[in-house]
Protein backbone atom coordinates (compact mmCIF):
# COMPACT_ATOMS: atom_id res chain seq x y z
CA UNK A 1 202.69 12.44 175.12
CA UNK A 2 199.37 10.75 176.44
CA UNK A 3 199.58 9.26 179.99
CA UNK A 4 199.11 5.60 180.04
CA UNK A 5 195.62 4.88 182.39
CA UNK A 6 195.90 2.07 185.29
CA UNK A 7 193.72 -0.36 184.45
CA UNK A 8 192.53 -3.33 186.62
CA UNK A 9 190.09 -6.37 184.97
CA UNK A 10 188.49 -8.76 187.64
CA UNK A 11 188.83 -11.87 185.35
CA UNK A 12 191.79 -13.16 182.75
CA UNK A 13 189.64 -14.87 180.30
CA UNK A 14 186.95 -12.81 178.36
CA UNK A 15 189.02 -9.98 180.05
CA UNK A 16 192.28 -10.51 178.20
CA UNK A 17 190.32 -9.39 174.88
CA UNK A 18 189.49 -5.75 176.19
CA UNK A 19 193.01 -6.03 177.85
CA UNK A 20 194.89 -6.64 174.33
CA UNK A 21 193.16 -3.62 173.44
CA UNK A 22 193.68 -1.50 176.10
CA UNK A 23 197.80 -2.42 175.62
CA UNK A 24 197.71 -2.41 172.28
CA UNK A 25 196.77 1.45 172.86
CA UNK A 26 199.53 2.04 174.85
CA UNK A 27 197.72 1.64 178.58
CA UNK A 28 198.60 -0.64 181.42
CA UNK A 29 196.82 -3.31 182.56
CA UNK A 30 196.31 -6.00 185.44
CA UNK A 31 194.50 -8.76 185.39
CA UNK A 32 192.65 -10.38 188.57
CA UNK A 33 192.89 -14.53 188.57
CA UNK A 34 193.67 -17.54 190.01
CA UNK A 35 197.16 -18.68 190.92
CA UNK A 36 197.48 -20.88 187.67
CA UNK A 37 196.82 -18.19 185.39
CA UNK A 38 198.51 -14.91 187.08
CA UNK A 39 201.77 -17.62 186.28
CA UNK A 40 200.95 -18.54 183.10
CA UNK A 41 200.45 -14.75 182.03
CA UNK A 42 203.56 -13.36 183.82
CA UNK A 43 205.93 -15.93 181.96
CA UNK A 44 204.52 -16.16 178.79
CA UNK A 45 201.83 -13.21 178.57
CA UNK A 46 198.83 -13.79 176.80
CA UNK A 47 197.54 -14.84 172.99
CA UNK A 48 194.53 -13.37 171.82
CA UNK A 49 193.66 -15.25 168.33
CA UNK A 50 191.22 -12.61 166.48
CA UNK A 51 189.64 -12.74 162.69
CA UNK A 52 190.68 -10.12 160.65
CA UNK A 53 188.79 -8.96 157.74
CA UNK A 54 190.17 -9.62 154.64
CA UNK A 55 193.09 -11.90 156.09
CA UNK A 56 192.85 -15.58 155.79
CA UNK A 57 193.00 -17.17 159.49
CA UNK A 58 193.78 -15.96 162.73
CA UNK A 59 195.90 -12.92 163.83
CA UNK A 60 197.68 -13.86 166.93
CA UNK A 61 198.82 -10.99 169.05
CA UNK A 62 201.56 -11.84 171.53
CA UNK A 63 200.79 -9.28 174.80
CA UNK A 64 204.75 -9.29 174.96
CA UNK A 65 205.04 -7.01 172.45
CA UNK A 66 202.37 -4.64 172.31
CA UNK A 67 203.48 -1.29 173.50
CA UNK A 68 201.64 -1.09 176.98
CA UNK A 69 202.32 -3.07 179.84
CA UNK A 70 200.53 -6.17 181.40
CA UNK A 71 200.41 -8.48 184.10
CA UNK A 72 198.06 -10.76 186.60
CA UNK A 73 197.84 -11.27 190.23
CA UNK A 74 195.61 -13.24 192.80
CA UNK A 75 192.51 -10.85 194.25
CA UNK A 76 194.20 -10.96 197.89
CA UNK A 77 197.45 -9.15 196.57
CA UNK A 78 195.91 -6.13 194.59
CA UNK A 79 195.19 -3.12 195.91
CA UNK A 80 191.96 -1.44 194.05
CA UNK A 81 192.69 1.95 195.00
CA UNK A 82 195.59 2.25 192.76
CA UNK A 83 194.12 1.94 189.52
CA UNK A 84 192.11 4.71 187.36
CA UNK A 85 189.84 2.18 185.86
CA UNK A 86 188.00 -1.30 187.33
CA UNK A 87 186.50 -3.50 184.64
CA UNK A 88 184.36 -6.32 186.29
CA UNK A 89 184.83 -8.89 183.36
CA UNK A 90 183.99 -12.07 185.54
CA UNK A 91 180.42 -14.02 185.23
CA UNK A 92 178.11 -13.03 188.38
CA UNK A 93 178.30 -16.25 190.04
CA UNK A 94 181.76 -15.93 190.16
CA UNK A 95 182.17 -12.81 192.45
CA UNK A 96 180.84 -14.99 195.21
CA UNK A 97 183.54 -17.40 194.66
CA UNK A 98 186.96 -17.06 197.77
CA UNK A 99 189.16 -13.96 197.29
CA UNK A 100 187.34 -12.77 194.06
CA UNK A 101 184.29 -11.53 196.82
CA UNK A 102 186.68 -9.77 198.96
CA UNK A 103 188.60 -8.22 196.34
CA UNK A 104 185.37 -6.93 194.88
CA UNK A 105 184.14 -5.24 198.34
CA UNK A 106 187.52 -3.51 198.53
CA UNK A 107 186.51 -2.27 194.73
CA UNK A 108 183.61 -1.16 196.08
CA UNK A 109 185.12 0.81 199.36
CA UNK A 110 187.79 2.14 196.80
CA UNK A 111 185.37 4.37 194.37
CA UNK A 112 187.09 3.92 191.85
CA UNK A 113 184.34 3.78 188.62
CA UNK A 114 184.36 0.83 187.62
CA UNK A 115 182.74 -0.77 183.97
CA UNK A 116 181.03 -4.23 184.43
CA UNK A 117 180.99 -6.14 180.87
CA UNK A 118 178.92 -8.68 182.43
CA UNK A 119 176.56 -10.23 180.84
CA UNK A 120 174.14 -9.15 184.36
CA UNK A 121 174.36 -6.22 184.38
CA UNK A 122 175.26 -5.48 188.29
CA UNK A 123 172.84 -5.03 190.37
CA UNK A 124 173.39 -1.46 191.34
CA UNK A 125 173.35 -0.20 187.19
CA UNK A 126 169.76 -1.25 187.14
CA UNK A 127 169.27 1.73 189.58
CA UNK A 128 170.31 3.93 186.57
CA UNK A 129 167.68 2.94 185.04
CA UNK A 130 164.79 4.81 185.43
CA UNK A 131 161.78 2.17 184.47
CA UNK A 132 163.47 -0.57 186.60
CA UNK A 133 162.79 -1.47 190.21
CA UNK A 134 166.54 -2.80 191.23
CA UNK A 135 164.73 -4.17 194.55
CA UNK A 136 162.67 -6.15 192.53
CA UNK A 137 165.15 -7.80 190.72
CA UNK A 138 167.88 -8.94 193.68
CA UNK A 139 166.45 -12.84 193.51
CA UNK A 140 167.63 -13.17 189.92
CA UNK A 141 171.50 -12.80 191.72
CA UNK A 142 173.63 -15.57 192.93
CA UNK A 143 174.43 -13.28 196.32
CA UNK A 144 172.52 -9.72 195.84
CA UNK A 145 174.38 -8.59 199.32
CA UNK A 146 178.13 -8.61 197.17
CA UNK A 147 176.89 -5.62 195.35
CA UNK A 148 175.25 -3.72 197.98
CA UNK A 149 178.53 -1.37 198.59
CA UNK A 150 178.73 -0.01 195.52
CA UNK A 151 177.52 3.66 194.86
CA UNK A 152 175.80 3.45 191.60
CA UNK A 153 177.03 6.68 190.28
CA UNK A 154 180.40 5.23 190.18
CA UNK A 155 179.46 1.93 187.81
CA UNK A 156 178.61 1.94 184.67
CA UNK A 157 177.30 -1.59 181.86
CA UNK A 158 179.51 -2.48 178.74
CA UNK A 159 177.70 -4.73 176.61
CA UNK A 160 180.11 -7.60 175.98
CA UNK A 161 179.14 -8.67 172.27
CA UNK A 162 182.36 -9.45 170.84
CA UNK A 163 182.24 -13.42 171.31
CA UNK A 164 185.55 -15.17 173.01
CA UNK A 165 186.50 -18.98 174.34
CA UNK A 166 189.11 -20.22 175.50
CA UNK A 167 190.27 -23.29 173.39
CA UNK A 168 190.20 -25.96 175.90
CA UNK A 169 193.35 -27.88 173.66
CA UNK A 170 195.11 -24.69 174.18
CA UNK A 171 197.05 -23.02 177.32
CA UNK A 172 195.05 -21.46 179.66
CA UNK A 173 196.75 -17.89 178.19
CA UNK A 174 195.08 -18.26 174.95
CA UNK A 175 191.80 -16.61 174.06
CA UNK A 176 190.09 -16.98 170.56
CA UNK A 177 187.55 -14.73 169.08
CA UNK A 178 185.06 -15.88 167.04
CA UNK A 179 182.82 -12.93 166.31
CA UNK A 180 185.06 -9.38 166.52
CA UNK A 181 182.05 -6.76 167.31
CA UNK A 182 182.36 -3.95 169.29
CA UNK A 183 182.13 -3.24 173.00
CA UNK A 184 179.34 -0.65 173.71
CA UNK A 185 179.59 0.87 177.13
CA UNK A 186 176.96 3.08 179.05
CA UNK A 187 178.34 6.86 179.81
CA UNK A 188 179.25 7.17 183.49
CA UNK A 189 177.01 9.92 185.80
CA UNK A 190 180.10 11.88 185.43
CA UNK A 191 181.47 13.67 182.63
CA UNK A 192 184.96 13.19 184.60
CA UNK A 193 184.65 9.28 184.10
CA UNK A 194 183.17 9.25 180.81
CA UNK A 195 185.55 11.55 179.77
CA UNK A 196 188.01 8.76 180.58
CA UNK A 197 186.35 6.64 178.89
CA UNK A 198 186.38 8.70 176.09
CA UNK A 199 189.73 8.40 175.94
CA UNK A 200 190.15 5.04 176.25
CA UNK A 201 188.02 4.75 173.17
CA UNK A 202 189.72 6.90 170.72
CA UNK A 203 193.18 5.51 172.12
CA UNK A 204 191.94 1.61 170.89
CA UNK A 205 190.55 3.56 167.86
CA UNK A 206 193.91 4.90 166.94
CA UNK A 207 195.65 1.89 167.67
CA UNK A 208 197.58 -0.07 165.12
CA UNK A 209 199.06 -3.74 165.89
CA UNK A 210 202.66 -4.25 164.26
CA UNK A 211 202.57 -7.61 162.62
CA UNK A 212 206.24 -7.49 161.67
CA UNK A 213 205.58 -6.78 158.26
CA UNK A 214 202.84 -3.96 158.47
CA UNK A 215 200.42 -2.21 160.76
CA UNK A 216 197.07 -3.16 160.65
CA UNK A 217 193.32 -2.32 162.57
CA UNK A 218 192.26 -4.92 164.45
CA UNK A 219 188.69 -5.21 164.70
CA UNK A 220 186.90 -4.90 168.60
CA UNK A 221 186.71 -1.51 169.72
CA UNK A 222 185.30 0.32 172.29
CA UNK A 223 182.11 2.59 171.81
CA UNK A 224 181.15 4.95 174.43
CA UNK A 225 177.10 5.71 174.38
CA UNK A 226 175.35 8.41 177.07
CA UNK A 227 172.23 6.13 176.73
CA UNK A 228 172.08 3.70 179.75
CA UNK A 229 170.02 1.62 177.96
CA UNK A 230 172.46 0.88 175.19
CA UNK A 231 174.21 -2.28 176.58
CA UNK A 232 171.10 -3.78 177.23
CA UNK A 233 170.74 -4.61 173.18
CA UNK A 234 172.54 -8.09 174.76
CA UNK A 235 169.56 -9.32 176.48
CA UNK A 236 167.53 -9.88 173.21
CA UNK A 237 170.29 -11.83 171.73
CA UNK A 238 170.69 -13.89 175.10
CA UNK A 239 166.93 -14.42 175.01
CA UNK A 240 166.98 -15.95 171.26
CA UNK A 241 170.48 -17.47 171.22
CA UNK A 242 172.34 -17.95 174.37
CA UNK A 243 169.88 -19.17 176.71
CA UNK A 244 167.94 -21.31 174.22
CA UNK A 245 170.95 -23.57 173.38
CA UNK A 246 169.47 -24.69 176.58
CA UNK A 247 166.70 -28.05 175.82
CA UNK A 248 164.93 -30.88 177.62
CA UNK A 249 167.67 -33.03 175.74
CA UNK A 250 170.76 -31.16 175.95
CA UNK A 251 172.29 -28.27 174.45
CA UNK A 252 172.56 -27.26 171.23
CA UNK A 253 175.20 -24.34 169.04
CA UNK A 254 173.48 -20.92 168.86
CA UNK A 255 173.87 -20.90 165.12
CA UNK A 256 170.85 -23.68 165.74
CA UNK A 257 168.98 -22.14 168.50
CA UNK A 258 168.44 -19.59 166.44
CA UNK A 259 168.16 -20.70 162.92
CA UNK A 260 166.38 -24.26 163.12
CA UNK A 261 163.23 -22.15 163.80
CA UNK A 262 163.81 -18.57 162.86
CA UNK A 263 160.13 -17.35 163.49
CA UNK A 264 160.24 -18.68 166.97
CA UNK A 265 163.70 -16.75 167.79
CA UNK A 266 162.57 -13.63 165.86
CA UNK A 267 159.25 -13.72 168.19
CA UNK A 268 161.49 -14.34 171.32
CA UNK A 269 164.34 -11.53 169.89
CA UNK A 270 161.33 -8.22 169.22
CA UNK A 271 159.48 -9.37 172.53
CA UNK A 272 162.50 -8.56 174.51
CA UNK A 273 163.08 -5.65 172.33
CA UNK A 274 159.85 -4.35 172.70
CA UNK A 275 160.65 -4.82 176.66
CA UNK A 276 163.65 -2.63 176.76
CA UNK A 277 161.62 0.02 174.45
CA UNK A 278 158.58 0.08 177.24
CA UNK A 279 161.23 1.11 180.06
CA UNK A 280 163.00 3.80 177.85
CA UNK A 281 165.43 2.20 175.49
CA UNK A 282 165.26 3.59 171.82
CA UNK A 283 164.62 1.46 169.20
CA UNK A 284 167.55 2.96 167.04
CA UNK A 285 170.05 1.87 169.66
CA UNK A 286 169.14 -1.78 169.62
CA UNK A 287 170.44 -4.48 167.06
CA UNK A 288 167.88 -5.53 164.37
CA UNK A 289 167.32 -9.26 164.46
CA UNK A 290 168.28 -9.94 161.08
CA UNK A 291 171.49 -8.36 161.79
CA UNK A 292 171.86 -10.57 164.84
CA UNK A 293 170.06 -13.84 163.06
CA UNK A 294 173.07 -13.32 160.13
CA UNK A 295 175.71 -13.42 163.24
CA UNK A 296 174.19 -15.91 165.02
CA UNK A 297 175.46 -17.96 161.51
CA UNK A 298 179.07 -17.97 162.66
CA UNK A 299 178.33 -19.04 166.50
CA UNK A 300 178.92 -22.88 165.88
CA UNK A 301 179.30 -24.26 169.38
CA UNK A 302 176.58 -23.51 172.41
CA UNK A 303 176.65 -20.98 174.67
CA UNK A 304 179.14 -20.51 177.80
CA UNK A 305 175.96 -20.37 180.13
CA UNK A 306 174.48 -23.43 178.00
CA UNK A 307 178.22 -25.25 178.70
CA UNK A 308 178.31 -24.38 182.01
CA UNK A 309 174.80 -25.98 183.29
CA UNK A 310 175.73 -28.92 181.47
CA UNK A 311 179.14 -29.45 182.90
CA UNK A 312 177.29 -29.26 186.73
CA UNK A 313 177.50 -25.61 187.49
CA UNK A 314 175.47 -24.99 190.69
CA UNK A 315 175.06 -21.36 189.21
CA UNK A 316 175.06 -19.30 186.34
CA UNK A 317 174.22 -15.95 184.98
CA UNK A 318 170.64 -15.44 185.31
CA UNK A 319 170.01 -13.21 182.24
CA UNK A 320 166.98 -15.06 181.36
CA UNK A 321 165.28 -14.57 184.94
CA UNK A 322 166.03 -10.56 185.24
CA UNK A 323 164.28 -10.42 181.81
CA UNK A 324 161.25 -12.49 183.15
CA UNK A 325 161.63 -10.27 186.44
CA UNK A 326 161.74 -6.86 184.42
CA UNK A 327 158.84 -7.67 182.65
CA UNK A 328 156.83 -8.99 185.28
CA UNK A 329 157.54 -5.36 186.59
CA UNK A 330 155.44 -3.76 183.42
CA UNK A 331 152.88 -6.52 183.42
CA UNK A 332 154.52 -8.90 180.43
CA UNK A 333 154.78 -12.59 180.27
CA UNK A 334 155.88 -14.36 177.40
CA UNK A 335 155.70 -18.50 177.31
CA UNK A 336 159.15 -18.81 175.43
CA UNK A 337 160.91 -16.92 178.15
CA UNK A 338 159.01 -18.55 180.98
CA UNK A 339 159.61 -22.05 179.61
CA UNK A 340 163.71 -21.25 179.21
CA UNK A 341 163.46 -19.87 183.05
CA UNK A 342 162.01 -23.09 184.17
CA UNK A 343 164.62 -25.40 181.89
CA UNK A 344 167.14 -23.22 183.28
CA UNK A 345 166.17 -23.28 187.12
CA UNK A 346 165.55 -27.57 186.56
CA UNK A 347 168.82 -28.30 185.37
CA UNK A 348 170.07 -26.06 188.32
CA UNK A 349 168.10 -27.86 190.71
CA UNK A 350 169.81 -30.82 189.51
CA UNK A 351 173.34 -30.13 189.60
CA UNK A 352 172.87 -28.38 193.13
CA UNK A 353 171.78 -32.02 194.17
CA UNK A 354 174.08 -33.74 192.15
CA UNK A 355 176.83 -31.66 194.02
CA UNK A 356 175.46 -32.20 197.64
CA UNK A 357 175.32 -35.80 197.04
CA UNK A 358 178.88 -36.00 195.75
């Protein structure tokens, strides 16, 4: 009989998708959140809504009765040293925010490896990577000093692809996907962790969800790579999607920021391709634009990070800047990417204000 790995995940939104799937395999979980939600999860456990191909709507899977075990807490009441496994499934800005910044320096005191599936990568990763200066890069961070405890052979990137909301009609347990791809995680330093992680992947491979009539796959897995470049094939589709929902006059679905002019995102998509290439990624690991431009079809509403600005976030995930930083690094510029920066840092500017003068 396997043993069941202790997992925690610092965030009970996006992270309740890679938590169904970690349960459904059999492993238990905890999830880090606010009050609201630990009690909303510990009574009635959490929905995950997911397509299925070949099934007409939405499978809903109940976290009551998979076969592992979950539950929440607040930050202040875990204890990070218990767990085998620390999955940093929060947006950047948010480890600054009251108890989720001291539960993250006891992560970091606790060496336990942890897997960020971040959309920024954490700071510390981009030490792994050979053709990046890390230093360089610490002004693209909301607080650069929250990361500075972490050893970087203990953290490794996930490249969260699958794309999740929460349906704001819905209870705050429910999470819907809307495109079921797979996560691709970066190998660990050590073949100890990534041997874990191994496991964790063919355990969600194996995995079957009972639906009461039959077992069936679900769709989402995890896919272990030892390239560290591999879950960086998200900034490309940030660059041409996510971050250019963002415009002068509002925002706008990704199925539109890419498609109403495909030659501009395609330009936008292969320069940031050809970026990750120049510091060492292979071109064979990265997702072909048409590939993306196809899924892009399905993404009907904006962005999170396109939502976010425009509901008065003060901060956000600064994919767009680390790109612009990175390349500065190697001598690139592209107008496309400068122009989102400077949309992006304006509409900052403006809720920053907006929120002092409140």
């Amino acid at each position: 009989m396997k043993t069941a790995q202790k997992i925690l995940i610092m965030g009970a939104s996006y992270g309740s998708l890679l938590g169904m799937k970690l349960q459904l395999a059999g492993h238990t979980v905890k999830l880090a959140c606010l009050p609201n939600e630990a009690d909303a999860i510990n009574t009635s456990g959490t929905r995950v809504r997911i397509p299925v191909k070949g099934r007409e709507g939405l499978v809903e899977v109940d976290s009551r009765k998979l076969p592992g075990h979950l539950s929440a807490d607040v930050p202040a009441h875990i204890r990070p040293g218990e767990y085998d496994l620390i999955v940093l499934a929060m947006t950047e800005p948010q480890y600054s925010s009251p108890g989720a910044r001291e539960l993250l320096d006891a992560v970091a005191k606790s060496k336990v490896p942890c897997m960020s599936i971040m959309n920024m990568p954490p700071l510390p990763y981009l030490k792994r990577i050979p053709g990046i200066s890390a230093e360089a890069c610490r002004g693209c961070y909301a607080e650069p000093s929250l990361w500075d405890g972490f050893d970087a052979s203990l953290l490794t990137l996930c490249s969260p692809d699958p794309q999740a909301f929460r349906p704001p009609e819905e209870k705050i347990n429910v999470l819907q996907v809307r495109l079921p791809t797979n996560f691709k995680s970066a190998a660990f330093p050590s073949e100890k962790h990534t041997a874990m992680l191994r496991r964790l992947e063919a355990d969600i491979e194996a995995a079957r969800f009972d639906t009461g009539k039959e077992k069936i796959e679900l769709p989402v897995k995890l896919k272990v790579h030892d390239s560290v470049f591999v879950p960086l094939a998200k900034w490309a589709m940030l660059m041409a999607g996510n971050y250019r929902c963002v415009t002068k006059e509002g925002i706008r679905p990704i199925k539109e920021a890419v498609h109403s002019d495909l030659a501009a995102s395609r330009e936008v998509y292969n320069w940031v391709v050809d970026l990750c290439v120049s510091i060492g990624a292979n071109e064979k690991d990265l997702v072909p634009f048409d590939k993306y431009a196809a899924a892009a079809n399905g993404l009907a509403s904006p962005s999170s990070v396109a939502r976010a600005l425009f509901a008065g976030a003060p901060n956000v995930e600064r994919v767009d800047k680390l790109v612009q930083a990175v390349a500065s690094q190697k001598g690139r510029r592209n107008p496309a990417i400068d122009e989102t920066v400077k949309l992006v840092d304006a509409k900052l500017a403006q809720n920053r204000a907006a929120k002092k003068a409140a």
